[in-house]
C-alpha atoms as a PDB file:
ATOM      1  CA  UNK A   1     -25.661-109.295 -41.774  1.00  0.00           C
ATOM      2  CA  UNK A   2     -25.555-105.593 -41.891  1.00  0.00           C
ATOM      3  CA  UNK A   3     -28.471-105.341 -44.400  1.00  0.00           C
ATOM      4  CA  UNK A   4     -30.287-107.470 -42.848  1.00  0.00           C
ATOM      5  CA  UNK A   5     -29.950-105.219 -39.417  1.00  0.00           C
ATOM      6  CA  UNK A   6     -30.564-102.193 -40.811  1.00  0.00           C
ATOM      7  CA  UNK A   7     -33.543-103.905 -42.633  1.00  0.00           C
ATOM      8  CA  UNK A   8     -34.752-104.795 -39.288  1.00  0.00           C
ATOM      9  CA  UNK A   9     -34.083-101.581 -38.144  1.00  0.00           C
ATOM     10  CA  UNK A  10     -36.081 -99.809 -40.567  1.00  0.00           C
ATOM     11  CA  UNK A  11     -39.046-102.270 -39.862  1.00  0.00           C
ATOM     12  CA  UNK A  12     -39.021-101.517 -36.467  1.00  0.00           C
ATOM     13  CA  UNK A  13     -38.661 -97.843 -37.266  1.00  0.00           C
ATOM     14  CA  UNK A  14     -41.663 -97.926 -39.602  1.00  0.00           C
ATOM     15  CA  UNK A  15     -43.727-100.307 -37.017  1.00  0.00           C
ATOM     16  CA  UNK A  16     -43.319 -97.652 -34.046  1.00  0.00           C
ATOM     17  CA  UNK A  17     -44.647 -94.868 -36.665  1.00  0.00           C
ATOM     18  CA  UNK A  18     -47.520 -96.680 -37.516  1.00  0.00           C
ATOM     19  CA  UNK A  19     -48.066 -97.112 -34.140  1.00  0.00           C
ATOM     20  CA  UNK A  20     -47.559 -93.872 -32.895  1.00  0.00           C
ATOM     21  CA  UNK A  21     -50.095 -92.762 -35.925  1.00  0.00           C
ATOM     22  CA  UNK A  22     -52.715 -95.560 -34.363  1.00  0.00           C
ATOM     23  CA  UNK A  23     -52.161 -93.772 -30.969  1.00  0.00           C
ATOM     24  CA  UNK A  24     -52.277 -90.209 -32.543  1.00  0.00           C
ATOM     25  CA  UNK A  25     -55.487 -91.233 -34.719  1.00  0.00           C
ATOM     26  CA  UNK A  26     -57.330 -92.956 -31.647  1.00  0.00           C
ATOM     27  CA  UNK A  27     -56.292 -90.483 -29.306  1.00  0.00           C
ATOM     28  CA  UNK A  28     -58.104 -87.723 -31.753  1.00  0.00           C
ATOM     29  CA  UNK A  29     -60.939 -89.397 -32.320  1.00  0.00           C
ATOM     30  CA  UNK A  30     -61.703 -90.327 -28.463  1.00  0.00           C
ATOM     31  CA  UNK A  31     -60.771 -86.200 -27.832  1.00  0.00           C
ATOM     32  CA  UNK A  32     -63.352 -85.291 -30.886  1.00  0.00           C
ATOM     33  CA  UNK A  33     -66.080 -87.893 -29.768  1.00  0.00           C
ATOM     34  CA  UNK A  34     -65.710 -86.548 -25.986  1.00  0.00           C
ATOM     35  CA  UNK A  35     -65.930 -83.148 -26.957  1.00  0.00           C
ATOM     36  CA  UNK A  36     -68.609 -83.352 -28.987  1.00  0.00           C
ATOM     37  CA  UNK A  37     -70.476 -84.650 -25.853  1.00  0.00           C
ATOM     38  CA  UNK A  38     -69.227 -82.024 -24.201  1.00  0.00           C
ATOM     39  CA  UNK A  39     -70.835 -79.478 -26.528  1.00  0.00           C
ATOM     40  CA  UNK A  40     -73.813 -81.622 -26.886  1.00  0.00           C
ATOM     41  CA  UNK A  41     -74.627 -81.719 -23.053  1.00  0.00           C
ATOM     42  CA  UNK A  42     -73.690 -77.709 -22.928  1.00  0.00           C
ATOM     43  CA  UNK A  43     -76.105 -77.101 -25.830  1.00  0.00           C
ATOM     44  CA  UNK A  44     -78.673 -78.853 -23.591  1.00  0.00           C
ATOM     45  CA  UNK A  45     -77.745 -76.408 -20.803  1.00  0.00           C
ATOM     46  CA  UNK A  46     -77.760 -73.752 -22.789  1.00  0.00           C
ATOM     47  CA  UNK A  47     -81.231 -74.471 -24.722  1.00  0.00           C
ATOM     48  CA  UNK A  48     -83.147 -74.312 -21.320  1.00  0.00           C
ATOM     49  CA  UNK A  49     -81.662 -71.278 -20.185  1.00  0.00           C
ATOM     50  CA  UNK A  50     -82.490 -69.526 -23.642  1.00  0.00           C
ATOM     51  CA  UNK A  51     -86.019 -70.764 -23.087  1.00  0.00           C
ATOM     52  CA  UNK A  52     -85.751 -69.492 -19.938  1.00  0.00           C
ATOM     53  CA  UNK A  53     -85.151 -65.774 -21.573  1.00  0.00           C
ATOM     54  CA  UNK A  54     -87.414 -66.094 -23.701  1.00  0.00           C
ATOM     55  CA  UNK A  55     -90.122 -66.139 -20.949  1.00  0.00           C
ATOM     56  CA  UNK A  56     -90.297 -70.021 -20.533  1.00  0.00           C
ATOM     57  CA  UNK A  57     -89.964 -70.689 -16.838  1.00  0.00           C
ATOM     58  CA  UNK A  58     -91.045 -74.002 -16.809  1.00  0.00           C
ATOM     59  CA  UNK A  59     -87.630 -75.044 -19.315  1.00  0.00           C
ATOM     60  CA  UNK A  60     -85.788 -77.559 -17.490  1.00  0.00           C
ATOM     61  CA  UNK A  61     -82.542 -78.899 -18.220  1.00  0.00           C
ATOM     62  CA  UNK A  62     -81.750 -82.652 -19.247  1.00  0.00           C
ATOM     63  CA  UNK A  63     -80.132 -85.058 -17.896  1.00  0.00           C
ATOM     64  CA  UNK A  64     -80.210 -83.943 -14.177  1.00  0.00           C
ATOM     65  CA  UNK A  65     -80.978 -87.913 -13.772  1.00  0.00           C
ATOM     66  CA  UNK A  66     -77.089 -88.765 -14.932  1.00  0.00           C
ATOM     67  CA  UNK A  67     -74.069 -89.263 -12.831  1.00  0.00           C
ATOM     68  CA  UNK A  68     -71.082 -87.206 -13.350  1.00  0.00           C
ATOM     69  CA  UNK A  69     -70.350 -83.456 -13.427  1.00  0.00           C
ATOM     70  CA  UNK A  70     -73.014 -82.384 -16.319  1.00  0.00           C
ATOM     71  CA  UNK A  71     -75.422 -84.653 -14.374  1.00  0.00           C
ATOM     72  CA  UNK A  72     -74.565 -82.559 -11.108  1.00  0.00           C
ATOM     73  CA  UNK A  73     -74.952 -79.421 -12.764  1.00  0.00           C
ATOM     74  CA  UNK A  74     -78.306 -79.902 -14.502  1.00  0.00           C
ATOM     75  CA  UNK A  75     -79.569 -80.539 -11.243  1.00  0.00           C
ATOM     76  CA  UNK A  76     -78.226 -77.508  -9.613  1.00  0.00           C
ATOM     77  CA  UNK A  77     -79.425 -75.441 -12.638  1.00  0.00           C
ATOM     78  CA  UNK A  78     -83.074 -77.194 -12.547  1.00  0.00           C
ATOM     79  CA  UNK A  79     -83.060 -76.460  -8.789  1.00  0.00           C
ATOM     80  CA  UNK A  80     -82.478 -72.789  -9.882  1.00  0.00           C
ATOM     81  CA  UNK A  81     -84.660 -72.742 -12.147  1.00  0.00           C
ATOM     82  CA  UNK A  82     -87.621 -74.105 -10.492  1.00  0.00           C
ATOM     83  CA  UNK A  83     -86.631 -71.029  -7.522  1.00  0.00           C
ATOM     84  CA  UNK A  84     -86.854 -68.849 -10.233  1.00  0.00           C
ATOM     85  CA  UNK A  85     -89.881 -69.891 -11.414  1.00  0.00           C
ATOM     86  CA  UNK A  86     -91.372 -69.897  -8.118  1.00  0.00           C
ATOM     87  CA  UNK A  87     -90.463 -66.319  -7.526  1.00  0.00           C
ATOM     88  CA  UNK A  88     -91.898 -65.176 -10.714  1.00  0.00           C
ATOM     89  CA  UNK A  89     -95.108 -66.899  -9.919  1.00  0.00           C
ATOM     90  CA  UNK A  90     -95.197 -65.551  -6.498  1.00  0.00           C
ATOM     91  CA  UNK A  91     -94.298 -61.720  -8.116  1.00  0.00           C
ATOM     92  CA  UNK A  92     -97.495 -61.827 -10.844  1.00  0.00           C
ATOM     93  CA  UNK A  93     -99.469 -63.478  -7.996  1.00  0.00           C
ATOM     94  CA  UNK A  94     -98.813 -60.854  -5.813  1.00  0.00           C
ATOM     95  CA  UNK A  95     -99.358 -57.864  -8.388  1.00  0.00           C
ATOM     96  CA  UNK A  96    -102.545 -58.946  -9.300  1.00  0.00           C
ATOM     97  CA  UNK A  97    -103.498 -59.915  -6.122  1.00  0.00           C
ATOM     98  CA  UNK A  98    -102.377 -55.762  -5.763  1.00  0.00           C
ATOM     99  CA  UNK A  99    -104.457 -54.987  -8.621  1.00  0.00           C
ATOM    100  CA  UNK A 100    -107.426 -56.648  -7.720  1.00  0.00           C
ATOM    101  CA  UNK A 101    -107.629 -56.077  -3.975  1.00  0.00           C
ATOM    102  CA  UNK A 102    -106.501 -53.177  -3.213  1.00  0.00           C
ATOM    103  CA  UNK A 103    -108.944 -51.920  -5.468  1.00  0.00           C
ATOM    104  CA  UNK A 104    -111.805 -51.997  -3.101  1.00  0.00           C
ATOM    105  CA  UNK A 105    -110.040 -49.809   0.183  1.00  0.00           C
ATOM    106  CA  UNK A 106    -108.607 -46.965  -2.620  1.00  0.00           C
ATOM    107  CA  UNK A 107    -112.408 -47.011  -3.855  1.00  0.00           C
ATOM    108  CA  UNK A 108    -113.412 -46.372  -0.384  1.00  0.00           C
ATOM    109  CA  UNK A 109    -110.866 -43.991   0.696  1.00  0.00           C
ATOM    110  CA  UNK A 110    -111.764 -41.932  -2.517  1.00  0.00           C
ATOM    111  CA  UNK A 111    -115.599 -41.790  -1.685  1.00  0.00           C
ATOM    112  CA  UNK A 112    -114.621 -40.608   1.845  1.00  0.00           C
ATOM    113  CA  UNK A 113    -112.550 -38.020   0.758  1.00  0.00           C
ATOM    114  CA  UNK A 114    -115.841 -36.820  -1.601  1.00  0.00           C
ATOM    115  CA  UNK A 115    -118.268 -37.086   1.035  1.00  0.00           C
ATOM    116  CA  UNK A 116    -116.123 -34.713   3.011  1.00  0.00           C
ATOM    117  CA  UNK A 117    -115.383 -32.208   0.342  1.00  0.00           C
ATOM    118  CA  UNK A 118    -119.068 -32.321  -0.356  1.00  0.00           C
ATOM    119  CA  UNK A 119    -120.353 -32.480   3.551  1.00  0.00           C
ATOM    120  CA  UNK A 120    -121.490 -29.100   5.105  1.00  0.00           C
ATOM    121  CA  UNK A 121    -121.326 -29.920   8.993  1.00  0.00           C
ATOM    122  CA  UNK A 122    -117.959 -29.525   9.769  1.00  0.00           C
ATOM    123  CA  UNK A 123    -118.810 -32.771  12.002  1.00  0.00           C
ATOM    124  CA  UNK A 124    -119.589 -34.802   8.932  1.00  0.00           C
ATOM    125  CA  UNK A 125    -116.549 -33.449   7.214  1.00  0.00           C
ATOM    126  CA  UNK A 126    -114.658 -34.137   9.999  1.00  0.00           C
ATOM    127  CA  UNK A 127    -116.234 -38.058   9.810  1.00  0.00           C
ATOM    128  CA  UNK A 128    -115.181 -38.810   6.458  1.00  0.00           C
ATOM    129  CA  UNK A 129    -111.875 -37.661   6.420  1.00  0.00           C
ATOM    130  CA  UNK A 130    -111.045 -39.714   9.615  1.00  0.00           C
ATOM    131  CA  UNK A 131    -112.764 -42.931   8.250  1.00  0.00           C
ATOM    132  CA  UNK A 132    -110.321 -42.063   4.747  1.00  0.00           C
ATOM    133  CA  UNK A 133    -107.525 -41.821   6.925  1.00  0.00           C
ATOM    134  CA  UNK A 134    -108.408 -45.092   8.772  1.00  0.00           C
ATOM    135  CA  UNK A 135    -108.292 -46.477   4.584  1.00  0.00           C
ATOM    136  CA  UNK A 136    -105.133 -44.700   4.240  1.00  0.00           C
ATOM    137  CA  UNK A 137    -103.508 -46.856   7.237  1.00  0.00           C
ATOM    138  CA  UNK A 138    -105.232 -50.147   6.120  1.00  0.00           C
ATOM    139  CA  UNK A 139    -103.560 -49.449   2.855  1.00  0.00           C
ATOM    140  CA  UNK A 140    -100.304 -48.660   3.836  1.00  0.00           C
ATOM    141  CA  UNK A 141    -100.378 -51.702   6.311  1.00  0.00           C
ATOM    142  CA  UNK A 142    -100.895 -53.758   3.353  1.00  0.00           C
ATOM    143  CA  UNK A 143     -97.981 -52.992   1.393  1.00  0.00           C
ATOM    144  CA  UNK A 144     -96.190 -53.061   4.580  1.00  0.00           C
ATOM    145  CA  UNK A 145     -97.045 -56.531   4.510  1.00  0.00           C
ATOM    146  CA  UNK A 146     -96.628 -57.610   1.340  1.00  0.00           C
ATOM    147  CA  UNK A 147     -93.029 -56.093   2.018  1.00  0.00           C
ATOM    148  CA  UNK A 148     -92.309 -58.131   4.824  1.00  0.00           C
ATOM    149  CA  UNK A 149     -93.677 -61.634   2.817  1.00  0.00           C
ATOM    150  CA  UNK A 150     -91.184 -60.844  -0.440  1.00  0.00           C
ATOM    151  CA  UNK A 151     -88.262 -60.216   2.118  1.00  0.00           C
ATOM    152  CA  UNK A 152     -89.121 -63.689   3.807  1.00  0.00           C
ATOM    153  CA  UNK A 153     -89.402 -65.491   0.305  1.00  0.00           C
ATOM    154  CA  UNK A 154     -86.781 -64.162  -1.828  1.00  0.00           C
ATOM    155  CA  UNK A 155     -85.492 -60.895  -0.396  1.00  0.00           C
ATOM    156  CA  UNK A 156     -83.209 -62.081   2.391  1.00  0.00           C
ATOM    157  CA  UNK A 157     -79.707 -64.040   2.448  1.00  0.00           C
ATOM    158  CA  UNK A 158     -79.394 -66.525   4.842  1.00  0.00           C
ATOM    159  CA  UNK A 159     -75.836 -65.589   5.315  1.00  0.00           C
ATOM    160  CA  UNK A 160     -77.158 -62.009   6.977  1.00  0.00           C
ATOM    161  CA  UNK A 161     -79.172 -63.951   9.456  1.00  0.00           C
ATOM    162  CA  UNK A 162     -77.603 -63.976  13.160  1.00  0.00           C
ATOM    163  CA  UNK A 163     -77.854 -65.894  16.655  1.00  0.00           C
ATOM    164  CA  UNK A 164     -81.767 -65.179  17.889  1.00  0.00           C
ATOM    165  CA  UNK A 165     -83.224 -65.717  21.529  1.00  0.00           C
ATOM    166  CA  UNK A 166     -86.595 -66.783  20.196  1.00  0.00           C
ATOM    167  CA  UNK A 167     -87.256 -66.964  23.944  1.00  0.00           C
ATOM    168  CA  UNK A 168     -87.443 -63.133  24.263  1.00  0.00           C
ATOM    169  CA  UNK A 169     -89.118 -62.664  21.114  1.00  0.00           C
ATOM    170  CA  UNK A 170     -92.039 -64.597  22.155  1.00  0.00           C
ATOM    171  CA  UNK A 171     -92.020 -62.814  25.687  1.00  0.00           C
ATOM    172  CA  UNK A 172     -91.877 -59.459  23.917  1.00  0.00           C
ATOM    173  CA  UNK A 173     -95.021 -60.104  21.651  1.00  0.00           C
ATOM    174  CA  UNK A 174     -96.864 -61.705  24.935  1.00  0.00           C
ATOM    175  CA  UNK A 175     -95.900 -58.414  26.427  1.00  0.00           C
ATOM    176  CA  UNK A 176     -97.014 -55.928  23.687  1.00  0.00           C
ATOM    177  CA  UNK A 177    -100.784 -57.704  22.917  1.00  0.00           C
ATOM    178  CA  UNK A 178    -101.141 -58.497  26.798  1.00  0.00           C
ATOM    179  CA  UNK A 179    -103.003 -55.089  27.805  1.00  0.00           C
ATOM    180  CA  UNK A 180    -105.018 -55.852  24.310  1.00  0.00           C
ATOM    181  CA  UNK A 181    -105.893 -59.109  25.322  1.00  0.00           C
ATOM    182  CA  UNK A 182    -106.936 -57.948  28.498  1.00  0.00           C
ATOM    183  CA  UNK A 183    -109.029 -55.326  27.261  1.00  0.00           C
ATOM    184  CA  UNK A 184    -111.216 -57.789  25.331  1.00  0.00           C
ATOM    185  CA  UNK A 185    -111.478 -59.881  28.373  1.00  0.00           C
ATOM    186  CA  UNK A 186    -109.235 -62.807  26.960  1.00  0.00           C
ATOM    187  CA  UNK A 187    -106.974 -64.543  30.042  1.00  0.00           C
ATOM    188  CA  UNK A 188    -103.492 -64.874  27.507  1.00  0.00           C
ATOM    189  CA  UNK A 189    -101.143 -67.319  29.348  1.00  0.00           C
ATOM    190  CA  UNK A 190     -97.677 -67.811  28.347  1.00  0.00           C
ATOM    191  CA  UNK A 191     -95.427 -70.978  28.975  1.00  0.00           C
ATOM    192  CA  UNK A 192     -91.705 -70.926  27.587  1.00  0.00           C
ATOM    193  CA  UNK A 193     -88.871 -72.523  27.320  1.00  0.00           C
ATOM    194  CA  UNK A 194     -85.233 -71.526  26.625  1.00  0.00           C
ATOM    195  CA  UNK A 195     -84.596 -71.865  22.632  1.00  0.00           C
ATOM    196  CA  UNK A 196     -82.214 -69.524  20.384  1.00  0.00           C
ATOM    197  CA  UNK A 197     -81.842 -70.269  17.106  1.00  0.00           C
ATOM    198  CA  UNK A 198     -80.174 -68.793  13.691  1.00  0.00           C
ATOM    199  CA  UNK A 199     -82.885 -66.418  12.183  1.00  0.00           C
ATOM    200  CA  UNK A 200     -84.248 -62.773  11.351  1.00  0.00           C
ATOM    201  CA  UNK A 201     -84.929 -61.392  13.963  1.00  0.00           C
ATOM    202  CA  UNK A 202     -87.697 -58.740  12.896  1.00  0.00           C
ATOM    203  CA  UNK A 203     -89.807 -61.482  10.467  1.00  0.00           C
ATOM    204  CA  UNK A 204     -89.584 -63.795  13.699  1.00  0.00           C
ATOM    205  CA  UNK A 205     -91.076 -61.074  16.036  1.00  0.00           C
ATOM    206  CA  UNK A 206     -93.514 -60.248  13.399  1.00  0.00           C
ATOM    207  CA  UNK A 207     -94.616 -63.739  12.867  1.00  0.00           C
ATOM    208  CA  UNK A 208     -95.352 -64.688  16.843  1.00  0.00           C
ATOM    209  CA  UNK A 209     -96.857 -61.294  16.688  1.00  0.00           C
ATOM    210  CA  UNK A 210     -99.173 -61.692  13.938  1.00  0.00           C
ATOM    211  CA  UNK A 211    -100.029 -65.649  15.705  1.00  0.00           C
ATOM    212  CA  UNK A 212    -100.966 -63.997  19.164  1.00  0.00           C
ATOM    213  CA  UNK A 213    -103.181 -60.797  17.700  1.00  0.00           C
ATOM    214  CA  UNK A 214    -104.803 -63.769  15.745  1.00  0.00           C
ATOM    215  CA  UNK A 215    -105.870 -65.489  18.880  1.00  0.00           C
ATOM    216  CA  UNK A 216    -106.613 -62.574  20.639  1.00  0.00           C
ATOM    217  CA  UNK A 217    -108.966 -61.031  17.980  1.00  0.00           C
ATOM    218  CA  UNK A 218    -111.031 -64.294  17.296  1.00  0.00           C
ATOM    219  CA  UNK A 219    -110.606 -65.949  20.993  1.00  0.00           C
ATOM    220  CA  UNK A 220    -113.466 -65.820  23.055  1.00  0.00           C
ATOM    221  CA  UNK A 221    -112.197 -66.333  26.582  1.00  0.00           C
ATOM    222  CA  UNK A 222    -108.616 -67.805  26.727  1.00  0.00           C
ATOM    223  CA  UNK A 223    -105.244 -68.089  24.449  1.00  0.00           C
ATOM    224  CA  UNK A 224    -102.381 -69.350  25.410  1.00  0.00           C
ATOM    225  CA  UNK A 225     -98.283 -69.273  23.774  1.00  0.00           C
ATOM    226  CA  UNK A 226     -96.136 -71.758  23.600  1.00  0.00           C
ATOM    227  CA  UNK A 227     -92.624 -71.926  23.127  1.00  0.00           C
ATOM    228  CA  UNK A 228     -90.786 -75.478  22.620  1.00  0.00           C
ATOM    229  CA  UNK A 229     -87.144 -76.573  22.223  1.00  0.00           C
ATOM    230  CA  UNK A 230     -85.653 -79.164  20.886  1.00  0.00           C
ATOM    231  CA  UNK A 231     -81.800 -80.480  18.791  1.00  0.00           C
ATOM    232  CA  UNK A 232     -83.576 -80.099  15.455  1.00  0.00           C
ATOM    233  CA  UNK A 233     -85.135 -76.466  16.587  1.00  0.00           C
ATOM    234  CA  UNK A 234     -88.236 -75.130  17.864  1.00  0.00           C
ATOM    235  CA  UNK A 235     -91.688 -74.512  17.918  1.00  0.00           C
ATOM    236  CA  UNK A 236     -94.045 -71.679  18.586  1.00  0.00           C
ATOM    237  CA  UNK A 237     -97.656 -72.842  19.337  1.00  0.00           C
ATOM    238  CA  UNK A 238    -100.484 -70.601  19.708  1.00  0.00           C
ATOM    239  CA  UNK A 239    -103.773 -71.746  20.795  1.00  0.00           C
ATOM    240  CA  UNK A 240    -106.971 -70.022  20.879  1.00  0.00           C
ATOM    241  CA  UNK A 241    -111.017 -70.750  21.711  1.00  0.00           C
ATOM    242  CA  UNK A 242    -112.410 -68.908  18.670  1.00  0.00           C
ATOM    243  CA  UNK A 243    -114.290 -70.443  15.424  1.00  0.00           C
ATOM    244  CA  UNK A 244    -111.482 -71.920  14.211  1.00  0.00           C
ATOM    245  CA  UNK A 245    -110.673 -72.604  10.559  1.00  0.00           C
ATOM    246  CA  UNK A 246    -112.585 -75.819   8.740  1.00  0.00           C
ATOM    247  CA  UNK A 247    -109.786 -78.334   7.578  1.00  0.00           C
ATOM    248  CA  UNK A 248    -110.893 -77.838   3.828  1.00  0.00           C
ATOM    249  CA  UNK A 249    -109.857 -74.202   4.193  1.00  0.00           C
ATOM    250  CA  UNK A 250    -106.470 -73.936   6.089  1.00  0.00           C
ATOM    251  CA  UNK A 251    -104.370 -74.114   3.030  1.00  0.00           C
ATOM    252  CA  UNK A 252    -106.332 -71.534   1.486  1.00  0.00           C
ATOM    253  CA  UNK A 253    -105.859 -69.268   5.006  1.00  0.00           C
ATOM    254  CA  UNK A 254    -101.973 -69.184   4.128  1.00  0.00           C
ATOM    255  CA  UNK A 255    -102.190 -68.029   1.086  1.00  0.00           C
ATOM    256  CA  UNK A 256    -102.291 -63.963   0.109  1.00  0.00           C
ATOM    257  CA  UNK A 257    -105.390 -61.662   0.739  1.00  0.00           C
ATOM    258  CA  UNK A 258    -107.393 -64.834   1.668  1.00  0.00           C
ATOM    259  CA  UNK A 259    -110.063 -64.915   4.150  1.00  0.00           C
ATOM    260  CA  UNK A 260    -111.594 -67.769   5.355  1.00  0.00           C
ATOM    261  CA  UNK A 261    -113.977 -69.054   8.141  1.00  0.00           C
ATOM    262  CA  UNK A 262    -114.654 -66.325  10.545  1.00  0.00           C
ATOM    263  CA  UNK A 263    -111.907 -64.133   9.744  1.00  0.00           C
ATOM    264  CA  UNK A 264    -112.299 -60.474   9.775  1.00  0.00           C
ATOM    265  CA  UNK A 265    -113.479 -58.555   7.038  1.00  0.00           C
ATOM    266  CA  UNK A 266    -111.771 -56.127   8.355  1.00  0.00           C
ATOM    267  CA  UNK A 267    -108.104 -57.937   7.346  1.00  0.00           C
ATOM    268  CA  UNK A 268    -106.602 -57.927   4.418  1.00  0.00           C
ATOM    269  CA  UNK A 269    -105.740 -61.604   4.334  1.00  0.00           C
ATOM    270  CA  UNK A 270    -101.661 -61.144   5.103  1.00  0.00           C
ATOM    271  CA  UNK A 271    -101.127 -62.029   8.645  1.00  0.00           C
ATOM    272  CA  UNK A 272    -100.642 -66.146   8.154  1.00  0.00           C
ATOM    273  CA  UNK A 273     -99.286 -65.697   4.664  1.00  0.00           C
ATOM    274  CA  UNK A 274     -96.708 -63.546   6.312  1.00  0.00           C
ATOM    275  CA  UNK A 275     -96.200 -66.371   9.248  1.00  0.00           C
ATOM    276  CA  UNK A 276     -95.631 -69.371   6.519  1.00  0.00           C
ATOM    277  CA  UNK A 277     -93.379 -67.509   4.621  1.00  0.00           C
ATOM    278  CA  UNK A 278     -91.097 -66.843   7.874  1.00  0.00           C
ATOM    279  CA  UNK A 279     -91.468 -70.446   8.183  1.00  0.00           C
ATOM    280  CA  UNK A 280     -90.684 -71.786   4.822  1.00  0.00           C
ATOM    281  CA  UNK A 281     -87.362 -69.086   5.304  1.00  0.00           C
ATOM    282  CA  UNK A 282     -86.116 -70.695   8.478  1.00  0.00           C
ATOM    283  CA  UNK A 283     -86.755 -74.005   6.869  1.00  0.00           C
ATOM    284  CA  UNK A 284     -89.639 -74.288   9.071  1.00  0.00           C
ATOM    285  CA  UNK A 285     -93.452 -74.928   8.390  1.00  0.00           C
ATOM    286  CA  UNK A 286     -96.857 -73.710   9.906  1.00  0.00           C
ATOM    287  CA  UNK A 287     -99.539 -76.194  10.777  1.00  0.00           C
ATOM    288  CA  UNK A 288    -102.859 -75.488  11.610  1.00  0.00           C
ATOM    289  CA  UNK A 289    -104.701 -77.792  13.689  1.00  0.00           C
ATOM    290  CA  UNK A 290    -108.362 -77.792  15.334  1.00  0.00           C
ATOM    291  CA  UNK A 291    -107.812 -76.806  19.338  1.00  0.00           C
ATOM    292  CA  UNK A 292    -111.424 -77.950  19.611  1.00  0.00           C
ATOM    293  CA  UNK A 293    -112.540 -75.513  19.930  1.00  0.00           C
ATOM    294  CA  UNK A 294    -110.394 -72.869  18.276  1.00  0.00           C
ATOM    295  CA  UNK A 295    -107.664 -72.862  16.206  1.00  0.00           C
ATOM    296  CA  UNK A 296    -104.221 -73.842  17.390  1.00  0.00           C
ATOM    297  CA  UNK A 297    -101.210 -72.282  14.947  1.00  0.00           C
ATOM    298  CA  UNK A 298     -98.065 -74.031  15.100  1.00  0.00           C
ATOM    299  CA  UNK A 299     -94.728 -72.773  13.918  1.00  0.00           C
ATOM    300  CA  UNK A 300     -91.658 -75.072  13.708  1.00  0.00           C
ATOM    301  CA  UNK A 301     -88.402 -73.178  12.810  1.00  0.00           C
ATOM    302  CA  UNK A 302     -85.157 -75.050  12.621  1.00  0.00           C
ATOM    303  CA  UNK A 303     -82.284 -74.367  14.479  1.00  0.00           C
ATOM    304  CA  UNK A 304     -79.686 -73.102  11.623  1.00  0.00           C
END
């Protein structure tokens, strides 16, 4: 009886090692097979951020269609990604948009600045170095501008923005392009409503601003302002009798140092471009619609 306990002992003993080496051995290979799709789905990760540094911004990462964690953060890293890529295309837009157009006003200002070295009236010289000065401004204005669009579009936190009465804004621009608008004969009405929302307060007063000097330069008798509130946010609507801009061309009026329609050569093409990126930052949009006749500008701005 004894042996045959302690042989059924031992058998046990034996049976709950082999099992424990089952358990040890399966236990392994689930932690090498999970780790190795671990590394697998970081090496994915990884590869499109190399490509990335290497000058490929259109690498995405895999897999952002999964569930789970690595599917959560390929999409969070595409979503980067496709930011970054924006920004870069908006930065070698915008330098050779530099390059090319700014090209023209330095080429003036440089001529005016010979004519008056070379001009023997000190009435002509006098001419030609106020019409280079008048470049100078235009050229400063323009970087100015291009300033304010890469603070809308990548320069500013949302976390710095603060509590804005959009309803003073508005009255302040009516107020400073009033006297203007009355000196080219253009009756500028204004009809608001109370709205505050969570914004920048200088690209906001620059963006009405730019939307009512608009209407006022290419009105012919009337404009008017707008100002809208709603739970979701509010609108800015600026309304004018002028040409207008043809349908085919309105997306091309937002874009950088374009001109379209009947807009002044005058311009450098930054005033609406500057208006839909303060939009697109306050996860807004600008419309452009026919006023028939004129051109009415609409800005929607959410309320946080």
């Amino acid at each position: 009886d004894d042996a045959a306990l302690t042989a059924f002992r031992d058998d046990i003993v034996d049976a709950a090692w082999i099992a424990v080496a089952i358990v040890a051995i399966t236990c392994l290979t689930l932690a090498a097979l999970i780790t190795s799709h671990m590394a697998g789905r970081v090496r994915v990760l990884s590869a499109a951020s190399a490509r990335v540094a290497d000058g490929d911004f259109s690498a995405r990462a895999e897999g952002d269609d999964e569930r789970g964690p690595f599917g959560e953060i390929a999409r969070a890293q595409n979503a980067m990604l496709d930011r970054i890529e924006a920004l870069v295309t908006g930065l070698v837009t915008v330098t050779d948009s530099i390059a090319h157009d700014l090209r023209t006003p330095l080429s003036r200002m440089r001529r005016r600045l010979e004519e008056g070295l070379s001009a023997d009236p000190p009435e002509a010289k006098q001419a030609a170095l106020e019409q280079a000065l008048i470049e100078t401004d235009r050229t400063i204005a323009t970087f100015a501008a291009l300033i304010d669009i890469a603070r809308a579009e990548g320069g500013i936190s949302r976390e710095t923005m603060e509590d804005v009465d959009l309803t003073q804004i508005v009255r302040d621009a009516y107020d400073l392009f009033e006297p203007l608008a009355e000196e080219k004969g253009i009756a500028l009405q204004i009809d608001v409503q109370t709205a505050s929302i969570r914004g920048h307060r200088a690209l906001l007063m620059q963006a009405v601003s730019n939307l009512i000097h608009n209407a006022i330069k290419y009105g012919h008798a009337q404009a008017g302002v707008r100002l809208t509130a709603s739970a979701e946010g509010a609108e800015v609507v600026v309304a004018d009798d002028g040409p207008g801009i043809p349908t085919e061309q309105r997306a091309e009026a937002v874009k950088r140092f374009k001109q379209v329609g009947a807009q002044s050569p005058e311009g450098v093409g930054l005033g609406l471009a500057i208006v839909d990126a303060c939009a697109r930052l306050h996860r807004g949009a600008l419309a452009l619609e026919d006023n028939g006749p004129g051109l009415l500008a609409r800005l929607s701005l959410a309320a946080k």
